[in-house]
PDB file of N, CA and C in Angstrom:
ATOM      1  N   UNK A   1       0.862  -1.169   0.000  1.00  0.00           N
ATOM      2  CA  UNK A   1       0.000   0.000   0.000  1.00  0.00           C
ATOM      3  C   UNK A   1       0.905   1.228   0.000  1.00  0.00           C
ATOM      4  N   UNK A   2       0.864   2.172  -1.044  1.00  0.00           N
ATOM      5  CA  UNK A   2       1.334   2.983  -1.011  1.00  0.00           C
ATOM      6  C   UNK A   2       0.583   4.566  -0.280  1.00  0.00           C
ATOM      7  N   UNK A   3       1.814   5.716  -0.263  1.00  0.00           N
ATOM      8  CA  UNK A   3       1.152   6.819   0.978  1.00  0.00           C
ATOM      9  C   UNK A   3      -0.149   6.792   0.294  1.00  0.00           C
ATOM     10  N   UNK A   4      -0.504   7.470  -0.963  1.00  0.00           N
ATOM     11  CA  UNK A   4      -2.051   7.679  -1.826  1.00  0.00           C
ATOM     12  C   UNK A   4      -2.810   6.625  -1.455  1.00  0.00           C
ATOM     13  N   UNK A   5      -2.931   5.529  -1.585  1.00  0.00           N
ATOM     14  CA  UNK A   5      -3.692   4.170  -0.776  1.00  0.00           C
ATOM     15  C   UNK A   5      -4.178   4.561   0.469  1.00  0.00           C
ATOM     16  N   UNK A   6      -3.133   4.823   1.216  1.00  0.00           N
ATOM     17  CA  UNK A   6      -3.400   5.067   2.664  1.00  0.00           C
ATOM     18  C   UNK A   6      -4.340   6.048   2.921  1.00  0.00           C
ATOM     19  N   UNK A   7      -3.921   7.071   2.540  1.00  0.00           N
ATOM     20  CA  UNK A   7      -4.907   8.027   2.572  1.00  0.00           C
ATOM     21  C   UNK A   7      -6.230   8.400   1.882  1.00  0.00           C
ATOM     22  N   UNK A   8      -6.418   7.360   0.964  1.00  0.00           N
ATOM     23  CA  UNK A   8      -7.704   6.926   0.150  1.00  0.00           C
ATOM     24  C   UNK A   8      -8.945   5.914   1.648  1.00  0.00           C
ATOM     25  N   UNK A   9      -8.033   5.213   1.804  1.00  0.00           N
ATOM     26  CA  UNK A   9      -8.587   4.381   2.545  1.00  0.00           C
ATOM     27  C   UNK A   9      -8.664   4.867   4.113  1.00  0.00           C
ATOM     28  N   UNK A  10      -7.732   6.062   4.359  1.00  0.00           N
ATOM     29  CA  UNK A  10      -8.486   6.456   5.681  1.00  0.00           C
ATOM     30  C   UNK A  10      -9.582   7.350   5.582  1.00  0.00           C
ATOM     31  N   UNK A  11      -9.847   8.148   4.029  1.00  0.00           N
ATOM     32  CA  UNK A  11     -10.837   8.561   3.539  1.00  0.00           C
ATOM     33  C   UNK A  11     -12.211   8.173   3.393  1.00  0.00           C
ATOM     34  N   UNK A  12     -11.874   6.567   2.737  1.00  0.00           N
ATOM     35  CA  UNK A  12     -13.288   6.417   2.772  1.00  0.00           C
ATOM     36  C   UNK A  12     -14.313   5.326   4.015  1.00  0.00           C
ATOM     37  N   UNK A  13     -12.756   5.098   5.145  1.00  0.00           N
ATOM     38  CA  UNK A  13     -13.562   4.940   6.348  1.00  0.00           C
ATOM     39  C   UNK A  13     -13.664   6.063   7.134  1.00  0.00           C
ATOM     40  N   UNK A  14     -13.872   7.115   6.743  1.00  0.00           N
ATOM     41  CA  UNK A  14     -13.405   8.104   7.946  1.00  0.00           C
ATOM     42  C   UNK A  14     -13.111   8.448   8.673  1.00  0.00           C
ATOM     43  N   UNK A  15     -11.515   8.204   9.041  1.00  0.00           N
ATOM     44  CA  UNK A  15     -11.181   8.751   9.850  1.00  0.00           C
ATOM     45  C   UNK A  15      -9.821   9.385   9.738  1.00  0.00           C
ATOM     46  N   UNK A  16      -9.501   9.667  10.682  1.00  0.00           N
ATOM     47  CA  UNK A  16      -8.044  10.791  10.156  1.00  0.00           C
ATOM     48  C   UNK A  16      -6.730  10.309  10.335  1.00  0.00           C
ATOM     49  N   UNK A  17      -5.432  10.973  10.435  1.00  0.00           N
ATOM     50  CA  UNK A  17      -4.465  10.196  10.472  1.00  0.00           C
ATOM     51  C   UNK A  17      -4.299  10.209  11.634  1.00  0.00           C
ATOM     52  N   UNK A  18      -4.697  11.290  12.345  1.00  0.00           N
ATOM     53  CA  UNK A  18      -4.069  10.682  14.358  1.00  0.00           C
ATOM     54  C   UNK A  18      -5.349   9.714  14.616  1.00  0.00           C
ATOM     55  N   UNK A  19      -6.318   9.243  14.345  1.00  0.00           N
ATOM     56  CA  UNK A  19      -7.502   8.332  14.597  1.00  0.00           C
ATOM     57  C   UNK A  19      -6.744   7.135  14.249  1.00  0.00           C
ATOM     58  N   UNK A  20      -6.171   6.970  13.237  1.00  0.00           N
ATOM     59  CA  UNK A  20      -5.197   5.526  12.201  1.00  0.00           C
ATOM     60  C   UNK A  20      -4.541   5.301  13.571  1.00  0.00           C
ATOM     61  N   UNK A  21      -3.193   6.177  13.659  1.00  0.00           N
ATOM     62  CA  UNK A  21      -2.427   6.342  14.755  1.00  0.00           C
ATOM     63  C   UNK A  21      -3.246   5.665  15.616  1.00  0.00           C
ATOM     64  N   UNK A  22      -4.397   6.037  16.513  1.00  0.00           N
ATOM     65  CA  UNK A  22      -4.680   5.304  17.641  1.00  0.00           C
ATOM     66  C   UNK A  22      -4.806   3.597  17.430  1.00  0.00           C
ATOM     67  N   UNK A  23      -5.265   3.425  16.395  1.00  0.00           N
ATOM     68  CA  UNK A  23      -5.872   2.395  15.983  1.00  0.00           C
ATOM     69  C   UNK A  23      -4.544   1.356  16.054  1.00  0.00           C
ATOM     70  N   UNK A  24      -3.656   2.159  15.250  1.00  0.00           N
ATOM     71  CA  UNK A  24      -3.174   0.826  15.189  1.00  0.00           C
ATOM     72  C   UNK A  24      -1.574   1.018  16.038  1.00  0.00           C
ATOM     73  N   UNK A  25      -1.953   1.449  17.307  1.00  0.00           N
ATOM     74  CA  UNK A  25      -1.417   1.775  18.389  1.00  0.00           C
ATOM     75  C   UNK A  25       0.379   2.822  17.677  1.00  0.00           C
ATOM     76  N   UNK A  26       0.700   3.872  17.176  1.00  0.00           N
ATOM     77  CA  UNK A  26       1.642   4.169  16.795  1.00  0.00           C
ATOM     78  C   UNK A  26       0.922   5.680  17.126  1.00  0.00           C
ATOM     79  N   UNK A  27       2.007   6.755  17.076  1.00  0.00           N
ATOM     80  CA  UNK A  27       1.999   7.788  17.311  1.00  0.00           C
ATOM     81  C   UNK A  27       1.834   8.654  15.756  1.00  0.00           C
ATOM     82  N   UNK A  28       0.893  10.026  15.999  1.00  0.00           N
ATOM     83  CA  UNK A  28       0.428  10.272  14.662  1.00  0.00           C
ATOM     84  C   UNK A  28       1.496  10.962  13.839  1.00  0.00           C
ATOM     85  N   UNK A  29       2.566  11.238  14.628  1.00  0.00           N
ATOM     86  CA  UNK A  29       3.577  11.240  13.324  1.00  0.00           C
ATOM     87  C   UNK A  29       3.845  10.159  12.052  1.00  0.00           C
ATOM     88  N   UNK A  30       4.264   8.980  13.204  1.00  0.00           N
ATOM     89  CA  UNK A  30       3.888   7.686  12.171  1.00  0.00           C
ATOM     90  C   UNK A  30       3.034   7.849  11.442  1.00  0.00           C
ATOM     91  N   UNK A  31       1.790   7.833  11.061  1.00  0.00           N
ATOM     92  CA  UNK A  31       0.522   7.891  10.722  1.00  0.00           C
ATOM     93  C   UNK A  31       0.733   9.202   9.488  1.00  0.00           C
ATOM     94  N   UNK A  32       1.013  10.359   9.415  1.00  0.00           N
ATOM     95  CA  UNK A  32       1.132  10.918   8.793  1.00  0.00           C
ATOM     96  C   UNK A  32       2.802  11.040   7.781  1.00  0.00           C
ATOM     97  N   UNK A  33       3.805   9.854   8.722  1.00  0.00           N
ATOM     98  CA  UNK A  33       4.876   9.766   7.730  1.00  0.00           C
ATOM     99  C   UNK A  33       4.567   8.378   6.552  1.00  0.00           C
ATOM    100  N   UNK A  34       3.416   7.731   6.863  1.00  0.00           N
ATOM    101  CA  UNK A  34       2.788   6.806   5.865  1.00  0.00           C
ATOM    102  C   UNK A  34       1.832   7.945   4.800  1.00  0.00           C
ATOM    103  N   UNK A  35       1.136   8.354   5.079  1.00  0.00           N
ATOM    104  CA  UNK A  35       0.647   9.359   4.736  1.00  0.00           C
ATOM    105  C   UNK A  35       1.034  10.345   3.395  1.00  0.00           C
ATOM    106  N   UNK A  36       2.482  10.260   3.607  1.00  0.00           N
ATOM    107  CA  UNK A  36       3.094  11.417   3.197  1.00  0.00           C
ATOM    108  C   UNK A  36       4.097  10.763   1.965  1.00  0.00           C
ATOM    109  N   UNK A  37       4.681   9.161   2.262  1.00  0.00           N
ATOM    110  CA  UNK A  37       5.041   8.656   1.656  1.00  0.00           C
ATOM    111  C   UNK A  37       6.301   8.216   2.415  1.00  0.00           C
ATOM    112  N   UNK A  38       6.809   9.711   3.372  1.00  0.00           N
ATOM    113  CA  UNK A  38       8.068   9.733   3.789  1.00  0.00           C
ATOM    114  C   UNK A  38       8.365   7.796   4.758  1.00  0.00           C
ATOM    115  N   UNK A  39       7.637   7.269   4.760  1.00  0.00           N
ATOM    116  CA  UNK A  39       7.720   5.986   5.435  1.00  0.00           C
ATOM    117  C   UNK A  39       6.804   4.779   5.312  1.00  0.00           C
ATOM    118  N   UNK A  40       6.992   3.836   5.150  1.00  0.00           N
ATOM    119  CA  UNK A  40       6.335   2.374   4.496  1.00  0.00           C
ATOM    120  C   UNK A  40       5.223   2.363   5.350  1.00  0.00           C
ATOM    121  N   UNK A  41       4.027   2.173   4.518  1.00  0.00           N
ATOM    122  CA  UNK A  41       2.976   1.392   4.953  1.00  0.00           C
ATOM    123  C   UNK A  41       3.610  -0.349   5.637  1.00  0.00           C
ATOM    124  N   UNK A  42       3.400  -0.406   7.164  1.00  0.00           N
ATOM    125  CA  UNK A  42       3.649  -1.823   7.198  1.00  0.00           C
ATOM    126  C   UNK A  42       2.363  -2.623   6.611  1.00  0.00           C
ATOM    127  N   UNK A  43       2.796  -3.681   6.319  1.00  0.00           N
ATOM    128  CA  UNK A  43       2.021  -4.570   5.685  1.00  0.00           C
ATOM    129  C   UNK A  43       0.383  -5.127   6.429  1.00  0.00           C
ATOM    130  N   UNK A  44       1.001  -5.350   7.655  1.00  0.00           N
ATOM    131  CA  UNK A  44      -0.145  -5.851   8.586  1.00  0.00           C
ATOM    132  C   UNK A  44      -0.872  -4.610   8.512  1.00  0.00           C
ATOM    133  N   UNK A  45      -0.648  -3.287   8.739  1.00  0.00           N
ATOM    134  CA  UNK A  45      -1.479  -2.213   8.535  1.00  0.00           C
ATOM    135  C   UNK A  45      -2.387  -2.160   7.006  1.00  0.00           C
ATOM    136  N   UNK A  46      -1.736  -2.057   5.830  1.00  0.00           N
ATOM    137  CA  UNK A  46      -2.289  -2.198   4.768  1.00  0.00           C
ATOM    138  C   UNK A  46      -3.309  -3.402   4.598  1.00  0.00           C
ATOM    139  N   UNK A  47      -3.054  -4.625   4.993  1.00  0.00           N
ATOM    140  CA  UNK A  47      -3.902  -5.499   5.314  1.00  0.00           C
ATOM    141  C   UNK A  47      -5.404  -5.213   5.822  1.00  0.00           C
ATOM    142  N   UNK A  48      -5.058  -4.737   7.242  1.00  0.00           N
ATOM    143  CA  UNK A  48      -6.524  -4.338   7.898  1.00  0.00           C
ATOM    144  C   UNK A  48      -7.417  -3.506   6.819  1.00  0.00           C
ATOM    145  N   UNK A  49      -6.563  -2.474   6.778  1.00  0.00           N
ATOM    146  CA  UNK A  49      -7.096  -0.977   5.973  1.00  0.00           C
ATOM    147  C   UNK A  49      -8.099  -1.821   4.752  1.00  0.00           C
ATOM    148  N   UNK A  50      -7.173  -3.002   3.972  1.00  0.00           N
ATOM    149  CA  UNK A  50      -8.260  -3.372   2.931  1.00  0.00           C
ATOM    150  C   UNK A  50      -9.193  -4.351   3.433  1.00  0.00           C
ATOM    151  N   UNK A  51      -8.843  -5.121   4.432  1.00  0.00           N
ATOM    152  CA  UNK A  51     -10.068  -6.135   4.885  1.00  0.00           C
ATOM    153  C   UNK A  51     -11.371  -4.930   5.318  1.00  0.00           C
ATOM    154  N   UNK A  52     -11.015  -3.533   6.200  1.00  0.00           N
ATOM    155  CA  UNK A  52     -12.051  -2.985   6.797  1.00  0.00           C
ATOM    156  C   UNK A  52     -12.408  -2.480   5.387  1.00  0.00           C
ATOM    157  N   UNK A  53     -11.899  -2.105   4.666  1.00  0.00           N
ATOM    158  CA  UNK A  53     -12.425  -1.519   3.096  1.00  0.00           C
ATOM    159  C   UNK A  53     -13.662  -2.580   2.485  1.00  0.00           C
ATOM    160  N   UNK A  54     -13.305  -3.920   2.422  1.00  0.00           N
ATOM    161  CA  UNK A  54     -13.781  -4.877   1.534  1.00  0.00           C
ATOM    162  C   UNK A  54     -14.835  -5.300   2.665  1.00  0.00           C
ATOM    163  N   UNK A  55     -15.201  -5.922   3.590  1.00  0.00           N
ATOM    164  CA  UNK A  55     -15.757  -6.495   4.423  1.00  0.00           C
ATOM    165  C   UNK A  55     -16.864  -4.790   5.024  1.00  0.00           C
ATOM    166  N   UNK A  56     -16.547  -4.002   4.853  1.00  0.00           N
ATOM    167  CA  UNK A  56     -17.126  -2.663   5.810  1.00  0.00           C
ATOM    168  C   UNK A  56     -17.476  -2.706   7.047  1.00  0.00           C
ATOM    169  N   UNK A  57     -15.624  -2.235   7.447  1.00  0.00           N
ATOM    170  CA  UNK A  57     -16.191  -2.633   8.954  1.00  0.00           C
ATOM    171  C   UNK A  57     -15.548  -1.573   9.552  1.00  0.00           C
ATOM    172  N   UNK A  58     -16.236  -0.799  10.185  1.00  0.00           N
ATOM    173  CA  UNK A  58     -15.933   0.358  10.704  1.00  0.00           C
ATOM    174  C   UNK A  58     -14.398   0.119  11.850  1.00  0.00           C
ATOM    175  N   UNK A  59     -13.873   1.350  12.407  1.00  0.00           N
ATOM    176  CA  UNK A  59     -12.975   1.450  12.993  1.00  0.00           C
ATOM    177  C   UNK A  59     -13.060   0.733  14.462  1.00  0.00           C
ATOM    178  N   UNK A  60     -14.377   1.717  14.802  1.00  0.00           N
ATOM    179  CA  UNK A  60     -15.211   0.968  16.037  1.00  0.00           C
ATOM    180  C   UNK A  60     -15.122  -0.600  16.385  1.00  0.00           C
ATOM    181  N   UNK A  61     -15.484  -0.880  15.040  1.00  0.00           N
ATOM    182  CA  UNK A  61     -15.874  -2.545  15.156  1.00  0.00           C
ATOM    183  C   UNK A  61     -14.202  -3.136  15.491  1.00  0.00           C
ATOM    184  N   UNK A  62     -13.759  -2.690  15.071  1.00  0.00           N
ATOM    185  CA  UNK A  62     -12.060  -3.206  14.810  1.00  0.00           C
ATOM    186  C   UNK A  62     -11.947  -3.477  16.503  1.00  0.00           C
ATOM    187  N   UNK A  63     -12.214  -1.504  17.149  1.00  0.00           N
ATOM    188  CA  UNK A  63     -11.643  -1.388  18.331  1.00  0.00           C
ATOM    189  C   UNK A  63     -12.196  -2.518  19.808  1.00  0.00           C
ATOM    190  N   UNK A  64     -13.735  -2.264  19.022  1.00  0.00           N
ATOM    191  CA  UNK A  64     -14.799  -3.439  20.505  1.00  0.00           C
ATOM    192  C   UNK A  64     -13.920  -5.306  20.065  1.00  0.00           C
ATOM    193  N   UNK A  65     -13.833  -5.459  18.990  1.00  0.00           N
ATOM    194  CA  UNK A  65     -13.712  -6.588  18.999  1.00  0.00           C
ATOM    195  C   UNK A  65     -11.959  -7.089  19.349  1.00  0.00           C
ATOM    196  N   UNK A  66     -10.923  -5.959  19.055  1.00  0.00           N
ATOM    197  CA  UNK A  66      -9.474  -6.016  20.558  1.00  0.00           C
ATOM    198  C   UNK A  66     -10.246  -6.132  21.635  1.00  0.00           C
ATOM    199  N   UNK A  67     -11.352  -5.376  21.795  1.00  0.00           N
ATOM    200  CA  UNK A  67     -12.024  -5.390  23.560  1.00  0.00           C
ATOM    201  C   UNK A  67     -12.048  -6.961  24.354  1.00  0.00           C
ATOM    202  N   UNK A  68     -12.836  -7.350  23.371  1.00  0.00           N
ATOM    203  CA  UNK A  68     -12.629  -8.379  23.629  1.00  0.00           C
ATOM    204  C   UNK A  68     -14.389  -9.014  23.595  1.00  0.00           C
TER     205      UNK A  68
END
């Protein structure tokens, strides 16, 4: 997944790049150096981003179901 990917796909789940950041526990610099290009989408991240894309599953759902 490249930065444009990333930011397509935090687009059309809505949410932002410090929201990503929480999500997928990293600080929103991270989040916006994917963003930007300046640093790799990790893979396991790009992963989620398209399962929650393809499946539609909100951020929420992601977060209750870590809950446990």
């Amino acid at each position: 997944m490249n930065a444009q990917e990333y930011r397509a796909a935090l687009e059309a789940l809505q949410i932002t790049q410090l929201d990503a950041g929480e999500l997928f526990n990293v600080g929103a610099r991270t989040s916006r150096r994917w963003a930007s290009g300046e640093a790799r989408v990790p893979t396991s991240v790009a992963m989620l981003l398209r399962l929650m894309l393809r499946k539609q599953v909100s951020p929420n759902n992601v977060v209750e179901a870590m809950e446990g």
